[in-house]
Protein backbone atom coordinates (compact mmCIF):
# COMPACT_ATOMS: atom_id res chain seq x y z
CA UNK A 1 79.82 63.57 -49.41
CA UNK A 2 77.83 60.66 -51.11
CA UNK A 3 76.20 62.89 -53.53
CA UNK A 4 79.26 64.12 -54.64
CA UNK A 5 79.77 60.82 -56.76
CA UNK A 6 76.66 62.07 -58.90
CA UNK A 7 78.38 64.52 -61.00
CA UNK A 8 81.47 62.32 -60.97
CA UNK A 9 79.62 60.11 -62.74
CA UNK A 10 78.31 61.92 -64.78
CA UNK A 11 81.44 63.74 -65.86
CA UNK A 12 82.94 60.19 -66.73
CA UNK A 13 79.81 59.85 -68.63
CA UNK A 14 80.90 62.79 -70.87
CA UNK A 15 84.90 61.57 -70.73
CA UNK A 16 86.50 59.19 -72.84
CA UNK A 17 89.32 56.65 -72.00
CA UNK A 18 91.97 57.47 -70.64
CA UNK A 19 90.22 58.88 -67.81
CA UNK A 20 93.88 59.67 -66.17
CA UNK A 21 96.40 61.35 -67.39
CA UNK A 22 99.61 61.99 -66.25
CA UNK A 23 101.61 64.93 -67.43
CA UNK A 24 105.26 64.79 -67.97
CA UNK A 25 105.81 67.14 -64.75
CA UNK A 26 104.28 64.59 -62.84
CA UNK A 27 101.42 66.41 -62.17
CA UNK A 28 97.80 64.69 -63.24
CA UNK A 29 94.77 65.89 -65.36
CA UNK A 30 91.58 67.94 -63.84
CA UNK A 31 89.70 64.16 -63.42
CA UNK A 32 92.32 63.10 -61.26
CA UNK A 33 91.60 65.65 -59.04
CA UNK A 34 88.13 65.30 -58.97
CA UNK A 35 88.80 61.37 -58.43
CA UNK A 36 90.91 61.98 -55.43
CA UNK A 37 87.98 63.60 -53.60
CA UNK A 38 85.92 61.16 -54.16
CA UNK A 39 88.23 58.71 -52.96
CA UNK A 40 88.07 61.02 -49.65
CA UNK A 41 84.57 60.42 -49.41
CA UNK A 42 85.24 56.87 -50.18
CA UNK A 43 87.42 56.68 -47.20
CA UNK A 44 85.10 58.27 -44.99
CA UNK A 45 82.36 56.34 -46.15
CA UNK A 46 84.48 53.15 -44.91
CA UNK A 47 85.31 54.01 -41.56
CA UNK A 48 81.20 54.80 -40.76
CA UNK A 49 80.20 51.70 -42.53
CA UNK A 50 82.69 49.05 -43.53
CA UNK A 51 80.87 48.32 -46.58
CA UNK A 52 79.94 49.70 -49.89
CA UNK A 53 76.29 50.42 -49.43
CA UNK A 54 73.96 53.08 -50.76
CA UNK A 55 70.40 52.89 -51.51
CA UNK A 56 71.26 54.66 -55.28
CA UNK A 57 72.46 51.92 -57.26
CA UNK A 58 74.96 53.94 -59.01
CA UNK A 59 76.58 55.14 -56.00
CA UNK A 60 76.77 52.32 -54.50
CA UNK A 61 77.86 50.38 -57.53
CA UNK A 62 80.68 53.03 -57.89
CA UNK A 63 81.68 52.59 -53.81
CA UNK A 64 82.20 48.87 -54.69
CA UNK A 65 84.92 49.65 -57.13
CA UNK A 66 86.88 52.19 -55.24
CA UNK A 67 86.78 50.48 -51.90
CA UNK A 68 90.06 47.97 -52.80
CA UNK A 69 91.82 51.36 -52.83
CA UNK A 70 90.38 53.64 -50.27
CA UNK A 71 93.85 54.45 -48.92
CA UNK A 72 94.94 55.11 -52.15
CA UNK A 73 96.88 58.95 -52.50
CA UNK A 74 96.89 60.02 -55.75
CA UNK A 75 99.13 63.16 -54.83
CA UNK A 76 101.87 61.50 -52.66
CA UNK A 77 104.98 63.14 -52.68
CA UNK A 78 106.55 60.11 -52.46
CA UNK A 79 105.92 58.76 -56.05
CA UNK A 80 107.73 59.05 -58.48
CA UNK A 81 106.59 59.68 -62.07
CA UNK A 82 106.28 56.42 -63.55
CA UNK A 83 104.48 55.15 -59.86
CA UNK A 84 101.81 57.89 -60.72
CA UNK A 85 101.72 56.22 -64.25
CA UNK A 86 101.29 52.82 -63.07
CA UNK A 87 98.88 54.13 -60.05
CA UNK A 88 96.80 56.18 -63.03
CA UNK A 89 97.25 52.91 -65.35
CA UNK A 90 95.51 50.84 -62.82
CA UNK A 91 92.46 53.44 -61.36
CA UNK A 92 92.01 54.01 -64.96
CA UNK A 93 90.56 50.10 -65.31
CA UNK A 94 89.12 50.11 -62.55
CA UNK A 95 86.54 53.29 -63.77
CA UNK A 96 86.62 51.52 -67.36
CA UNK A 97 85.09 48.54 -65.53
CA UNK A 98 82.47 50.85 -63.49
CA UNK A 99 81.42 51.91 -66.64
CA UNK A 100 80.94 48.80 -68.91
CA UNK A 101 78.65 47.95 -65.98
CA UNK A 102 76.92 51.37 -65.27
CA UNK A 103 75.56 50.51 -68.37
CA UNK A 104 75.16 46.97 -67.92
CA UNK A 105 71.44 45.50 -68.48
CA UNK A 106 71.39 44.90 -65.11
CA UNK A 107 72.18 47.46 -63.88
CA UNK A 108 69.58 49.41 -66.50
CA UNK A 109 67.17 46.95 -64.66
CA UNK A 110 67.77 47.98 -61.15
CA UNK A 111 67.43 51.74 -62.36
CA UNK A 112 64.35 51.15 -64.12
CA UNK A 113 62.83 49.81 -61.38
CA UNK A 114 63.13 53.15 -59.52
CA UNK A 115 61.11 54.84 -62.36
CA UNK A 116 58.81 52.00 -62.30
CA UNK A 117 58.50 53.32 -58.86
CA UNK A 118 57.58 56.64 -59.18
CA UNK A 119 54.93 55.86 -61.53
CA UNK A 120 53.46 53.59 -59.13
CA UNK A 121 53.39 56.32 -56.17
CA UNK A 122 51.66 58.49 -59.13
CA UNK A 123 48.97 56.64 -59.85
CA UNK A 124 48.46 55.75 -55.82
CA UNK A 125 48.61 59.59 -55.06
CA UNK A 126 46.29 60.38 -57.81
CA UNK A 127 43.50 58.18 -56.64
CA UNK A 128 43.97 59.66 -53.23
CA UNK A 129 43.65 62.94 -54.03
CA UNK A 130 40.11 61.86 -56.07
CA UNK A 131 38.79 60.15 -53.39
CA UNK A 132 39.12 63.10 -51.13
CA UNK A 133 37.05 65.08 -53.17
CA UNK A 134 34.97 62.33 -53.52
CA UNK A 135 34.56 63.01 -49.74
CA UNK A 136 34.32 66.91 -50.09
CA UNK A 137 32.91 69.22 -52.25
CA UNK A 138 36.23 71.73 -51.58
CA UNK A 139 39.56 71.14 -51.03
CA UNK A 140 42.17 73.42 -49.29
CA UNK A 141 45.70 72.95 -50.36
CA UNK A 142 48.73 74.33 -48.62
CA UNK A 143 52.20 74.06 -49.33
CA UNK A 144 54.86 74.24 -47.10
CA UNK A 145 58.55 73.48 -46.99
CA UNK A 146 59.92 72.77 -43.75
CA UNK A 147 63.73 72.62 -42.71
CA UNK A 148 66.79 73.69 -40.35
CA UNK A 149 68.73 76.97 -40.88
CA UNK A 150 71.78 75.93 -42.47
CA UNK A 151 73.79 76.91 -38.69
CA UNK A 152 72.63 73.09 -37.93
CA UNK A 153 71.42 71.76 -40.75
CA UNK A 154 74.88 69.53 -41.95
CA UNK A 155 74.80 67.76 -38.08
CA UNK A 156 70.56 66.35 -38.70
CA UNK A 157 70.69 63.00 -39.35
CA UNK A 158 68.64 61.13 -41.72
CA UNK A 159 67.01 59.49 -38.44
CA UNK A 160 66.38 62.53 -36.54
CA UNK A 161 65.00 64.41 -39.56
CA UNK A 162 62.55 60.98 -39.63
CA UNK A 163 61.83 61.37 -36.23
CA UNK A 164 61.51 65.40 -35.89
CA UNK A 165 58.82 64.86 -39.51
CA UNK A 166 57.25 62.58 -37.40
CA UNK A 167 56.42 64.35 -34.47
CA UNK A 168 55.68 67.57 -36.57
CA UNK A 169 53.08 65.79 -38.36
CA UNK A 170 51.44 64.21 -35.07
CA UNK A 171 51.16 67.85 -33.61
CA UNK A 172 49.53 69.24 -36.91
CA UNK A 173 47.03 66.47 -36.99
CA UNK A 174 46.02 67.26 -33.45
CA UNK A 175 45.95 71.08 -33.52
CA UNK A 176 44.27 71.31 -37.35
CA UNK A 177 40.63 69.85 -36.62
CA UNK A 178 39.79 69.87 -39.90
CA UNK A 179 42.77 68.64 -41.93
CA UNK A 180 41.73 65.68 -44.24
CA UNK A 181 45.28 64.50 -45.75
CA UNK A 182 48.30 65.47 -46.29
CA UNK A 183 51.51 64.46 -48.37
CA UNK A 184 55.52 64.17 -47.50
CA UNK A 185 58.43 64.10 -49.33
CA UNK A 186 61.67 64.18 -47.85
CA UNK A 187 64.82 65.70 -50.10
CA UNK A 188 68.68 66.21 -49.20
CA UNK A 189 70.30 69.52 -50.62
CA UNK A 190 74.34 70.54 -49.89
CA UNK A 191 73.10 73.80 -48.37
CA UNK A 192 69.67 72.61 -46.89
CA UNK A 193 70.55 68.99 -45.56
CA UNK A 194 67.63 66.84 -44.85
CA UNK A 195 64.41 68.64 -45.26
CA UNK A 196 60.52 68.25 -46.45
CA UNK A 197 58.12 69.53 -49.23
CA UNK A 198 54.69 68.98 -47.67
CA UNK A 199 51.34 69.37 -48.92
CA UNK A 200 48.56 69.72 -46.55
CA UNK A 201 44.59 69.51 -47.67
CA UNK A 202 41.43 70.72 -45.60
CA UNK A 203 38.03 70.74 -45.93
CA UNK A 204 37.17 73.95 -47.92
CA UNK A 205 33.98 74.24 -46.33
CA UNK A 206 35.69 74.55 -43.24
CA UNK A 207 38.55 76.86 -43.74
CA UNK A 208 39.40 79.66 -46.39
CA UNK A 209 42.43 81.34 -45.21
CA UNK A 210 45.18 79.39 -47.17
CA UNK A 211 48.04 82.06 -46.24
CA UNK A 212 47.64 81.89 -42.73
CA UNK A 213 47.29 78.21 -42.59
CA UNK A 214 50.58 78.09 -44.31
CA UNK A 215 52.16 80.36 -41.74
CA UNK A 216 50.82 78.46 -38.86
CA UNK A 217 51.71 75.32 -40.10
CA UNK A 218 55.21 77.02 -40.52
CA UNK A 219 55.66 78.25 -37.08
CA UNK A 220 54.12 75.33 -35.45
CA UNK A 221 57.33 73.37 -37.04
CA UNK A 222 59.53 76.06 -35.39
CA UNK A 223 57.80 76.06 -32.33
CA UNK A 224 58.41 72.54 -31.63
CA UNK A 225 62.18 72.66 -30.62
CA UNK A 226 64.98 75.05 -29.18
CA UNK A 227 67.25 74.36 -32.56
CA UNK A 228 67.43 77.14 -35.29
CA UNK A 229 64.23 75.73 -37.87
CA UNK A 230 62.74 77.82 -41.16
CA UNK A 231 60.05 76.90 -43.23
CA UNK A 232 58.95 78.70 -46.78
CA UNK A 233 54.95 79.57 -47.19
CA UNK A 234 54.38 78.98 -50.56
CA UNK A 235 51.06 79.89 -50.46
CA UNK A 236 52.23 83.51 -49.37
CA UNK A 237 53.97 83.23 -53.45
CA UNK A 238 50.52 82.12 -55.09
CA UNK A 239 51.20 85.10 -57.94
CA UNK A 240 54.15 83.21 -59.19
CA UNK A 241 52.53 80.36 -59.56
CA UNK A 242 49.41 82.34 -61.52
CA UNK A 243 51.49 83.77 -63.63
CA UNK A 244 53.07 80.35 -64.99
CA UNK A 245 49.92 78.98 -65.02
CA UNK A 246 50.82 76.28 -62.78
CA UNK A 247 48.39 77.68 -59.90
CA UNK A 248 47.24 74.28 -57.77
CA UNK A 249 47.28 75.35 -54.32
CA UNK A 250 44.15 77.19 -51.85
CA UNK A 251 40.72 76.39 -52.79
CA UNK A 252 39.97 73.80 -55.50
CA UNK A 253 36.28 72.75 -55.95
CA UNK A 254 35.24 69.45 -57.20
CA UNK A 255 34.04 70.63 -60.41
CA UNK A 256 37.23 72.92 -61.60
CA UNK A 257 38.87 70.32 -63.42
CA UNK A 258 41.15 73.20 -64.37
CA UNK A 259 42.89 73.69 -61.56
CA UNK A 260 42.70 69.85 -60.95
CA UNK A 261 44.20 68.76 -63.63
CA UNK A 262 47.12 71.61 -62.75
CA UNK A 263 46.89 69.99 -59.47
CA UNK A 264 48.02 66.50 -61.10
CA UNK A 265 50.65 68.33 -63.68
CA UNK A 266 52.67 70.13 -61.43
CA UNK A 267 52.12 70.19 -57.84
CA UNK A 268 51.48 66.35 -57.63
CA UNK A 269 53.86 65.22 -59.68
CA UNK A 270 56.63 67.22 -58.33
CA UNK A 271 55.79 66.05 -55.01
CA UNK A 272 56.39 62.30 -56.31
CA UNK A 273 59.89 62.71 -58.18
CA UNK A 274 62.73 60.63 -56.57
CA UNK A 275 65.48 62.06 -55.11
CA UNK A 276 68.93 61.49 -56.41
CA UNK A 277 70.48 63.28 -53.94
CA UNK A 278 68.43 61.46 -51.09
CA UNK A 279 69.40 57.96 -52.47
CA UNK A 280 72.80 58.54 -52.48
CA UNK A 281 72.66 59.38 -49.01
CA UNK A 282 70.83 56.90 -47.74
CA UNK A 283 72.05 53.16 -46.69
CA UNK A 284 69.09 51.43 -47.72
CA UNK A 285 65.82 52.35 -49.79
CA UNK A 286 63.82 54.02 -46.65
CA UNK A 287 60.30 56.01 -47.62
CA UNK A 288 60.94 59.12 -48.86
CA UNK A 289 57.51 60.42 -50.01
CA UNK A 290 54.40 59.76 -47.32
CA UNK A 291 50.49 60.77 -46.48
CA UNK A 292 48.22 60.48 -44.02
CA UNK A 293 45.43 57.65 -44.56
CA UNK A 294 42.24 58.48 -45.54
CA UNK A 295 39.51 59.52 -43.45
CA UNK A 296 36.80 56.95 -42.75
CA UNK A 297 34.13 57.32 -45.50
CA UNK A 298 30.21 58.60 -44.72
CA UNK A 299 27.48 57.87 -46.81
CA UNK A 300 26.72 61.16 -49.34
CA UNK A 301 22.98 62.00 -49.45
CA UNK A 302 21.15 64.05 -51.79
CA UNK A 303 21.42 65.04 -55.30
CA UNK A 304 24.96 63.98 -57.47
CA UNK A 305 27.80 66.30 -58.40
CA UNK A 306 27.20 68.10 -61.21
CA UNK A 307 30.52 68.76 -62.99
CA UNK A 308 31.49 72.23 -64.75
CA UNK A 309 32.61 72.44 -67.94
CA UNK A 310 34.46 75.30 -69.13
């Protein structure tokens, strides 16, 4: 897999030249190995695509150097020991290359503007969060995870998990009257496959019952097809998160800049990290965090917000 180039990498990172060694039994050093499956994946990466493509620009700048020698078999039989040497000699350039531009300037450039990124979608998440409680006086958050049980979950596509968000999030906007906003992000594990960390908010003067919401959101996402799905409440594990002091889900009122600002720290933010692993799969940069736009605002009457201070 794709995102099994990540550690690669980052083992070379912690390697020095040679990279490849060969042993005078013929037989090569631990890298080797580790470089002959990711040729694998380099082969099966070609017949899908025909061309070295990933939206992580490591990745894909690593699939442009192994590509010339896809069909490449480090373990043949059929060489002999100073083939492997030669066949070593030669890959071993070809990573010593991949590195001097890994940490090229421009390739620095293309990874800093990912970060640059992120810090955008913070500031644009914060501001939507404050203008919804600039819309209500209380806020219900819920977290849920949603994904397929792991029978299924290697065969969802990138494009049906799109699709199957998609249609869970159309269904929760009608059945949830009094949902306000919500926000995606999409992640890729080795033992989850594609799957979603959202965060839903209500109107707190609507709706109390964080736990349950959490569980019907849950099994509303099962509900909606015949395939094996599983979601994680983690509103139902609210103690945890007291007892790190990192509490920022169920009811948060304008005024508890508190739980706010824990609201920002950790819930938020983790919400808005990148995803290596979700990169590297992908062909080209695609969404991977989302919300729901705003509600249209109303005119506030009486008296202003008066803000607690602790």
């Amino acid at each position: 897999m794709l995102i099994d180039m990540l550690p690669f990498i980052e083992t070379l990172n912690k390697s020095t030249m040679p990279y490849l060694l060969v042993k005078r039994d013929g037989t090569y050093n631990k890298l080797a190995r580790k470089l002959q499956r990711i040729m694998d994946t380099v082969t099966d990466h070609y017949y899908e695509y025909r061309q070295p493509i990933s939206a992580h620009p490591s990745v894909e700048l690593l699939l442009e150097h192994l590509y010339p020698f896809r069909k490449l078999n480090l373990f043949d039989h059929d060489l002999c020991l100073s083939e492997r040497e030669e066949l070593a000699n030669e890959l071993d350039g070809v990573l010593h290359e991949f590195m001097d531009k890994l940490h090229s300037p421009q390739h620095n450039k293309r990874l800093c503007n990912l970060r640059r990124d992120e810090a955008r979608n913070t500031q644009t998440y914060r501001h939507y969060i404050n203008d919804l409680f600039d819309m209500h006086a209380k806020l219900l958050f819920v977290r849920v995870d949603i994904h397929y049980a792991q029978s299924i979950s290697a065969d969802i596509s990138l494009e049906e998990a799109i699709t199957d968000r998609e249609t869970y999030l159309r269904h929760v906007k009608r059945e949830f009257p009094h949902l306000v906003g919500f926000i995606w992000r999409m992640e890729y594990g080795k033992a989850r496959g594609y799957h979603h960390h959202l965060m839903f908010i209500f109107n707190g003067a609507k709706l109390r019952n964080d736990i349950r919401l959490g569980m019907q959101l849950g099994e509303l996402w099962r509900s909606l097809s015949r395939q094996p799905r599983t979601y994680f409440n983690c509103n139902a594990c609210r103690n945890k998160y007291q007892r790190w002091e990192t509490d920022a889900i169920g009811m948060v009122t304008y005024d508890d800049t508190r739980k706010r600002q824990c609201l920002q720290d950790y819930a938020l933010s983790y919400l808005l990290e990148h995803d290596p692993l979700l990169l590297a799969m992908m062909q080209e940069r695609r969404n991977g965090i989302g919300r729901m736009q705003l509600p249209t605002r109303r005119g506030r009457g009486g008296r202003p917000r008066i803000h607690r201070t602790e």
